[in-house]
Structures are given as C-alpha cells and as structure tokens.
C-alpha atoms as a PDB file:
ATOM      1  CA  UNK A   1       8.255  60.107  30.691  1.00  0.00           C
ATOM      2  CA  UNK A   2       5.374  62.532  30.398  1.00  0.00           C
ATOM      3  CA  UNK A   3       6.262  66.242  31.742  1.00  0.00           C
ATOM      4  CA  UNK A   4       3.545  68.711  32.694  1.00  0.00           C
ATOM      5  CA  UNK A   5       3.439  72.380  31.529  1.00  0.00           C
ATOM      6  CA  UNK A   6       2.236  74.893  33.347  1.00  0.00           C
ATOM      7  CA  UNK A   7      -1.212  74.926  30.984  1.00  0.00           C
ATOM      8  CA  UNK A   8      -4.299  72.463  32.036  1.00  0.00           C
ATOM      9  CA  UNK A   9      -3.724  70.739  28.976  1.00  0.00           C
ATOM     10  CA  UNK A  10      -0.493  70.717  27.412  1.00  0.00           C
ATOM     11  CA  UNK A  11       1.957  67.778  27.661  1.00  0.00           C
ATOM     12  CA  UNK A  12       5.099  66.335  26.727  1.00  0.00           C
ATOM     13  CA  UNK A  13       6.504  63.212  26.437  1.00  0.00           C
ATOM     14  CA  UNK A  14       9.654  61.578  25.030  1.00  0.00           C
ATOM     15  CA  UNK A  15       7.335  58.893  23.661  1.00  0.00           C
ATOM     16  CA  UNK A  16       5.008  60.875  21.688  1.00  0.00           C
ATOM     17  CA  UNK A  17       6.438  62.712  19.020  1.00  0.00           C
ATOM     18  CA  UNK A  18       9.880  62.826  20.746  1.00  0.00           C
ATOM     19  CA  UNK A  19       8.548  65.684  22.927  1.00  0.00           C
ATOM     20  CA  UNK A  20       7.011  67.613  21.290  1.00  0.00           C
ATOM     21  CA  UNK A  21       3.902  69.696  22.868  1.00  0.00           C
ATOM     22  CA  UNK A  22       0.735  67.661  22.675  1.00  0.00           C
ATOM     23  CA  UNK A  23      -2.684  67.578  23.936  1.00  0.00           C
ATOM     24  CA  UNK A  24      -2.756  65.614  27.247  1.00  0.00           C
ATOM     25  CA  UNK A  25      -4.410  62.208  26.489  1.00  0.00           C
ATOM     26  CA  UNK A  26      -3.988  62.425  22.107  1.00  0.00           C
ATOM     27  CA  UNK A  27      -1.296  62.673  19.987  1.00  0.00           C
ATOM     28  CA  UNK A  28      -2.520  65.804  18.839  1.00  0.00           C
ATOM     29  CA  UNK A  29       0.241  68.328  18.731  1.00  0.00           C
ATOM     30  CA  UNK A  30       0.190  72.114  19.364  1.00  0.00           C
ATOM     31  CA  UNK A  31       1.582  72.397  15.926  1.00  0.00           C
ATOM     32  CA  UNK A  32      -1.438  70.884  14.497  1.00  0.00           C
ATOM     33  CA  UNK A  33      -3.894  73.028  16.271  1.00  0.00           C
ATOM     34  CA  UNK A  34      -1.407  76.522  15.418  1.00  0.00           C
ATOM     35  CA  UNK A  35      -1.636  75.249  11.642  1.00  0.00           C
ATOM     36  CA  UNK A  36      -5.303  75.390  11.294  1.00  0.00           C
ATOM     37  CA  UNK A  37      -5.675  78.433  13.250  1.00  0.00           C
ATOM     38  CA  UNK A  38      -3.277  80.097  11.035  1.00  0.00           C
ATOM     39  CA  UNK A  39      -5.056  78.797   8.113  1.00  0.00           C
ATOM     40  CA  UNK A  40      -8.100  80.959   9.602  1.00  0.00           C
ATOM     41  CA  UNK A  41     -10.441  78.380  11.414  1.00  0.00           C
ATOM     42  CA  UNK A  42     -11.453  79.974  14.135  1.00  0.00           C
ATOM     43  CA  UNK A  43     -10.595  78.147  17.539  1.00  0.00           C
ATOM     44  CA  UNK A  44     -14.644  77.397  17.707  1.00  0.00           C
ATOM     45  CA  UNK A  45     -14.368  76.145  14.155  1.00  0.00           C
ATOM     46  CA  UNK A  46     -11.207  73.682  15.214  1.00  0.00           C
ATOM     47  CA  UNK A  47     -12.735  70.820  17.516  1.00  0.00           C
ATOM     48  CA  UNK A  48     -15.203  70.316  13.783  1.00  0.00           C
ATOM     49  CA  UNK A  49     -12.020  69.587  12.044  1.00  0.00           C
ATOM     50  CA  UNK A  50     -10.314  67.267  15.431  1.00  0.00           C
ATOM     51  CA  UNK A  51     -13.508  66.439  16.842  1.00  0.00           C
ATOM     52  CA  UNK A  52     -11.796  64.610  19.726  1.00  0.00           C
ATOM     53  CA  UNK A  53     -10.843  68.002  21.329  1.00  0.00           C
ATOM     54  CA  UNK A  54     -12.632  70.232  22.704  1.00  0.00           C
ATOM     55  CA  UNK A  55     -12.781  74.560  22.570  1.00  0.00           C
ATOM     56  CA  UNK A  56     -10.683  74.228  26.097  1.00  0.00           C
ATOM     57  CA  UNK A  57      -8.245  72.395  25.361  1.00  0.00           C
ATOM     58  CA  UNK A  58      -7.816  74.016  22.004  1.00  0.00           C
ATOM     59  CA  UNK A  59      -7.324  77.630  23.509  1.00  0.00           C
ATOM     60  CA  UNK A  60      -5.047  76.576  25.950  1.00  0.00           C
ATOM     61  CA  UNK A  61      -3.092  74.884  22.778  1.00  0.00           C
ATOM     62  CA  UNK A  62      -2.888  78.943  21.687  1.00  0.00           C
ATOM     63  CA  UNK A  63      -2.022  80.039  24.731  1.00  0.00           C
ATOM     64  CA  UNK A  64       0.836  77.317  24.696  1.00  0.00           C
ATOM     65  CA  UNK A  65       1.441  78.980  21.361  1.00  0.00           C
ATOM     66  CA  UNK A  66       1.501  82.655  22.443  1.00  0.00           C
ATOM     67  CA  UNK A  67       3.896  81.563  25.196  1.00  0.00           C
ATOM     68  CA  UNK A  68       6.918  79.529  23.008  1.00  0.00           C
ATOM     69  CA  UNK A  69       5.987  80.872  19.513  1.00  0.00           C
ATOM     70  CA  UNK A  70       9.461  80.337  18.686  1.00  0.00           C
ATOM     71  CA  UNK A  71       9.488  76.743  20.120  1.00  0.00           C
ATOM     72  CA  UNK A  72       6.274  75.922  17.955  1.00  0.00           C
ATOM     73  CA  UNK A  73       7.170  77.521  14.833  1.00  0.00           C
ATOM     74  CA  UNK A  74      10.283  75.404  14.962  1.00  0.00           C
ATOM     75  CA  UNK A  75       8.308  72.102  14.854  1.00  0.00           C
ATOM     76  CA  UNK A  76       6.132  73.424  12.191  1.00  0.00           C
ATOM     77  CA  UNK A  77       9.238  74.507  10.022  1.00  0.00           C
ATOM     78  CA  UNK A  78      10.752  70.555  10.747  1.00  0.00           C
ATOM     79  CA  UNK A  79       7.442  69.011   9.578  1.00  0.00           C
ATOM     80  CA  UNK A  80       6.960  71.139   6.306  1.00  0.00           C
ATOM     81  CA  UNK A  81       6.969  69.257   3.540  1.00  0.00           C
ATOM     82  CA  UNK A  82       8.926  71.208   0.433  1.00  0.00           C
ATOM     83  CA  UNK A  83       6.492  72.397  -1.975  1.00  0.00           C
ATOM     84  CA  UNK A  84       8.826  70.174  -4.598  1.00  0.00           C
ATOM     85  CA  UNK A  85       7.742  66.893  -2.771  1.00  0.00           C
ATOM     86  CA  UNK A  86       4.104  67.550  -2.296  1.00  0.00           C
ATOM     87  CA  UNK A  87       1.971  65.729  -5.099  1.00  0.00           C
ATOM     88  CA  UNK A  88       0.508  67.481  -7.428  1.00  0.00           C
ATOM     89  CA  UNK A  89      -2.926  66.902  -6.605  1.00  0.00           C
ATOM     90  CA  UNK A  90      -2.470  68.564  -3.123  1.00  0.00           C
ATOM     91  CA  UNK A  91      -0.777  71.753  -3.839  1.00  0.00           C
ATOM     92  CA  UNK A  92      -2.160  74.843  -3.287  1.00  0.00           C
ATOM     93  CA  UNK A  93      -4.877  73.056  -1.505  1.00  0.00           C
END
C-alpha cells in the first residue's frame, strides 16, 4: 500500500524499501538524496548525479528531510556499511 505525505512528492510504501520515504514513481529514497547533499552537491548539482529526478522533486526530498531529520538519519545509520566491511578500493572515496 502506497501512503501519501503531506509533500508533492514524497511517498511510502510497504513494498518499496519496507517504507521507507521515496520519490513518488522511483525507488529513489530520501536517504539517497540527504547523502549527496550532505556530501556537498548542491540540490542543482543532484538530478546530474540521479538524472531521473528533477530540482522539484529533489527539494521537496529536503524539505521531507528538514521535517523528520530524525526519521531519515535513522535509515541512513541502518544502511551504513562499517568502514571494516567496505573494500579497500572504496574507502575514503
């Protein structure tokens, strides 16, 4: 079942990522879009990297953000991969 939020373009459904926050019509989660942005794209910068967004629906992914930080930051911390796991090739990248 897919639930609305109250942003434009911000979804959930227990079928996608079991719930977590996506982009309506992807499987693009806020998570993804909060990762970058911390990483310091710029939100203009973003739909380069998932070119299947666009700026809108990218904002109102932040604005999801600003509004359940603590909700977001939880998925990110469950999909972190311990810096002990990561191959060696990748770290620090």
């Amino acid at each position: 079942m897919t639930t609305l939020t109250r942003h434009r373009y911000i979804v959930q459904s227990d079928q996608i990522l079991g719930g977590e926050p996506i982009v309506e019509g992807t499987r693009t989660p806020v998570r993804a879009i909060v990762e970058l942005w911390r990483m310091g794209l710029t939100p203009e910068d973003i739909p380069n990297r998932l070119p299947h967004l666009t700026l809108a629906q990218v904002f109102d992914a932040l604005s999801y953000y600003s509004d359940h930080q603590q909700e977001i930051n939880g998925y990110s911390e469950r999909n972190d991969i311990p810096e002990n796991l990561l191959d060696p090739l990748v770290r620090g990248v």
